[in-house]
C-alpha atoms as a PDB file:
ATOM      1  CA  UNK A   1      15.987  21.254  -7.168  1.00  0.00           C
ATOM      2  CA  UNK A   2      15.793  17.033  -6.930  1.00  0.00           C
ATOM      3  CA  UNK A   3      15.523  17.776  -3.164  1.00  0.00           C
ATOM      4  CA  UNK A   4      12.788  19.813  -3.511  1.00  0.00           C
ATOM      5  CA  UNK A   5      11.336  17.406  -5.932  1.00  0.00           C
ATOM      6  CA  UNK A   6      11.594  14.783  -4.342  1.00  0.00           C
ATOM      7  CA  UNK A   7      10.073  16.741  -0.940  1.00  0.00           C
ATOM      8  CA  UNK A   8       7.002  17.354  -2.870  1.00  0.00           C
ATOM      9  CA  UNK A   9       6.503  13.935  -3.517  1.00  0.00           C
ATOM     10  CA  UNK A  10       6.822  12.107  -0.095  1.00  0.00           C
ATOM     11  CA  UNK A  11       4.386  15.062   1.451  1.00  0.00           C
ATOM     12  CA  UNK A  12       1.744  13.954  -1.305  1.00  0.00           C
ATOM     13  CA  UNK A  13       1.977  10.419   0.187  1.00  0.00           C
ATOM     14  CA  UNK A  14       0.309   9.317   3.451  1.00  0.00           C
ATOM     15  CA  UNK A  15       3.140   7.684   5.466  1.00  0.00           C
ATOM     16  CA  UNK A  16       1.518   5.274   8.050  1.00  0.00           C
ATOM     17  CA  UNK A  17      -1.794   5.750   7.795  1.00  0.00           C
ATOM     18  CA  UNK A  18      -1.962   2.050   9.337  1.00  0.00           C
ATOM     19  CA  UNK A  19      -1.218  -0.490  11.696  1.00  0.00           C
ATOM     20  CA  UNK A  20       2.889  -0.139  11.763  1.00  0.00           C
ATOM     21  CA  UNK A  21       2.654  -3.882  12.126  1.00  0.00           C
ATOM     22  CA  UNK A  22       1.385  -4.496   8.139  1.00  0.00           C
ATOM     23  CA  UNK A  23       5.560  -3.388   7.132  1.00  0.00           C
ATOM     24  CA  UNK A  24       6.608  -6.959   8.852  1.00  0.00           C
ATOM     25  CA  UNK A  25       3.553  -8.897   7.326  1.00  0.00           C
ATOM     26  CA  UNK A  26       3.708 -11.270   4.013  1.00  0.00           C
ATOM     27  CA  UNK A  27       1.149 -10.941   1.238  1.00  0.00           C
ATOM     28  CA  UNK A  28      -0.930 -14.299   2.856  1.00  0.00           C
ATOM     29  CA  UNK A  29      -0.630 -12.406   6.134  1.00  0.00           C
ATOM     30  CA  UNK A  30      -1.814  -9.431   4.953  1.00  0.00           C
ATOM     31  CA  UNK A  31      -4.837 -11.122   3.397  1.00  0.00           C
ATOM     32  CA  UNK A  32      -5.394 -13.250   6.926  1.00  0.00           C
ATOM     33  CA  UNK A  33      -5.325 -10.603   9.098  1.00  0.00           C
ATOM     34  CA  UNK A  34      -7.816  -8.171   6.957  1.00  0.00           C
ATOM     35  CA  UNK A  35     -10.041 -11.287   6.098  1.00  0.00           C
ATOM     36  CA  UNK A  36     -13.907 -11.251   7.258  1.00  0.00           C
ATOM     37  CA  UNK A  37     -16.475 -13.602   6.979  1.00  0.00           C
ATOM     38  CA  UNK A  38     -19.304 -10.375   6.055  1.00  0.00           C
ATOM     39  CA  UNK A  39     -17.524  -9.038   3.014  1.00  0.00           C
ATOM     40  CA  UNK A  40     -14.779  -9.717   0.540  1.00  0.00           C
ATOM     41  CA  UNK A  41     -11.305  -8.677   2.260  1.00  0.00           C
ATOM     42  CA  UNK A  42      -9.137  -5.664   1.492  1.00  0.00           C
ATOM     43  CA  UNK A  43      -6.783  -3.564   3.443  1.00  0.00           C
ATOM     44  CA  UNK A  44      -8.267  -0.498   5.139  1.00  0.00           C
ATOM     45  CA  UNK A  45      -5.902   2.092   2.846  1.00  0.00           C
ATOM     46  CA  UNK A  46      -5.536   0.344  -0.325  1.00  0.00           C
ATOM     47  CA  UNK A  47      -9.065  -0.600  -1.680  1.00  0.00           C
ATOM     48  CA  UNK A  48      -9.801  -2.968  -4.572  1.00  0.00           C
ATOM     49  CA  UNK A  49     -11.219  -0.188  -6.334  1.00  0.00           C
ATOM     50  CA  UNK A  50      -7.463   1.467  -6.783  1.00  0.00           C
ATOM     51  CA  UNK A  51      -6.033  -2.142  -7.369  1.00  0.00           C
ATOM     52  CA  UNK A  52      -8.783  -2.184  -9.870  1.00  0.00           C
ATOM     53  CA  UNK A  53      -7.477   1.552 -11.674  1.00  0.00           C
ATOM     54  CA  UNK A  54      -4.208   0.505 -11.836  1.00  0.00           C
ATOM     55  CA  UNK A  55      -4.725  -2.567 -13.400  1.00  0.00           C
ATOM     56  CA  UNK A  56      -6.926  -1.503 -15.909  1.00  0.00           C
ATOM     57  CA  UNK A  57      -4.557   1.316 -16.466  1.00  0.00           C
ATOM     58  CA  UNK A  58      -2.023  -1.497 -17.251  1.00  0.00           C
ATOM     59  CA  UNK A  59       0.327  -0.556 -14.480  1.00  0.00           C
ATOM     60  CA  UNK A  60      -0.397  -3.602 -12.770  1.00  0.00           C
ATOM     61  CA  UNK A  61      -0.179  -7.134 -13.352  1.00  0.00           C
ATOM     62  CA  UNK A  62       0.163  -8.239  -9.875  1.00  0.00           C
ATOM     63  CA  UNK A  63      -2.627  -9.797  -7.206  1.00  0.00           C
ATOM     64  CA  UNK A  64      -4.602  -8.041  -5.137  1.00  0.00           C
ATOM     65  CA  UNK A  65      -2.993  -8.963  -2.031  1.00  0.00           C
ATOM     66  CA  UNK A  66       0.360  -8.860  -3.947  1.00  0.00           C
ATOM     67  CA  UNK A  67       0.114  -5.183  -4.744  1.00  0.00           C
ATOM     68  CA  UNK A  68      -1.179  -4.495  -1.253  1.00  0.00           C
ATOM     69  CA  UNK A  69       2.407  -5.803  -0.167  1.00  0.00           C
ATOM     70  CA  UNK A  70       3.873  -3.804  -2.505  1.00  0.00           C
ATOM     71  CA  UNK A  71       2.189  -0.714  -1.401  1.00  0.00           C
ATOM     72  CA  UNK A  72       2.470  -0.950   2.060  1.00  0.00           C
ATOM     73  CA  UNK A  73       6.300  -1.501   1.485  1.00  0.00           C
ATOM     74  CA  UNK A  74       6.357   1.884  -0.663  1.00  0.00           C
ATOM     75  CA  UNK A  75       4.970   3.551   2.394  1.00  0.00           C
ATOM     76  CA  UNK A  76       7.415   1.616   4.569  1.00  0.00           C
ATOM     77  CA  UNK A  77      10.429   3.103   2.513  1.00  0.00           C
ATOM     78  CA  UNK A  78       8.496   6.892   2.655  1.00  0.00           C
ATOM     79  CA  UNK A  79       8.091   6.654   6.123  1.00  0.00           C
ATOM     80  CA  UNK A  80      11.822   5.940   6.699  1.00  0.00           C
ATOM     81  CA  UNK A  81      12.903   8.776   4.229  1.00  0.00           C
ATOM     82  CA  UNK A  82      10.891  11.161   6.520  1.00  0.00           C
ATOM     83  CA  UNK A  83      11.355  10.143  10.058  1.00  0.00           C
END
């Protein structure tokens, strides 16, 4: 049942749906390499506008580009657990 639970879960979650390259990067090298001069930065997957929820939902406390990092490394670890 726990297996099967836990199945469930990692095929709701998108595993890679970016450059593989953004596992090895820092938070400042996140934010570098997504920076542009036309518009505020943010990662291609994880908007400011779900930063946003989950910190007003009080489930975050971190940075943007801190929680980026954080989710990319989730997806790092689902990845792994499927492939």
């Amino acid at each position: 049942m726990f297996f099967s639970t836990l199945g469930t879960a990692l095929s709701l979650r998108k595993a890679t749906p970016y450059d593989l390259n953004d596992f090895l990067f820092s938070p400042s090298e996140l934010q570098h390499k997504y920076e542009t001069r036309v518009r505020h930065s943010e990662h291609p997957h994880f908007d400011r506008a779900l930063w946003l929820r989950a910190v007003n939902a009080g489930a975050c406390e971190l940075g943007y580009w801190q929680w980026v990092f954080e989710q990319v490394q989730a997806d790092d670890d689902t990845y792994l657990l499927r492939h």
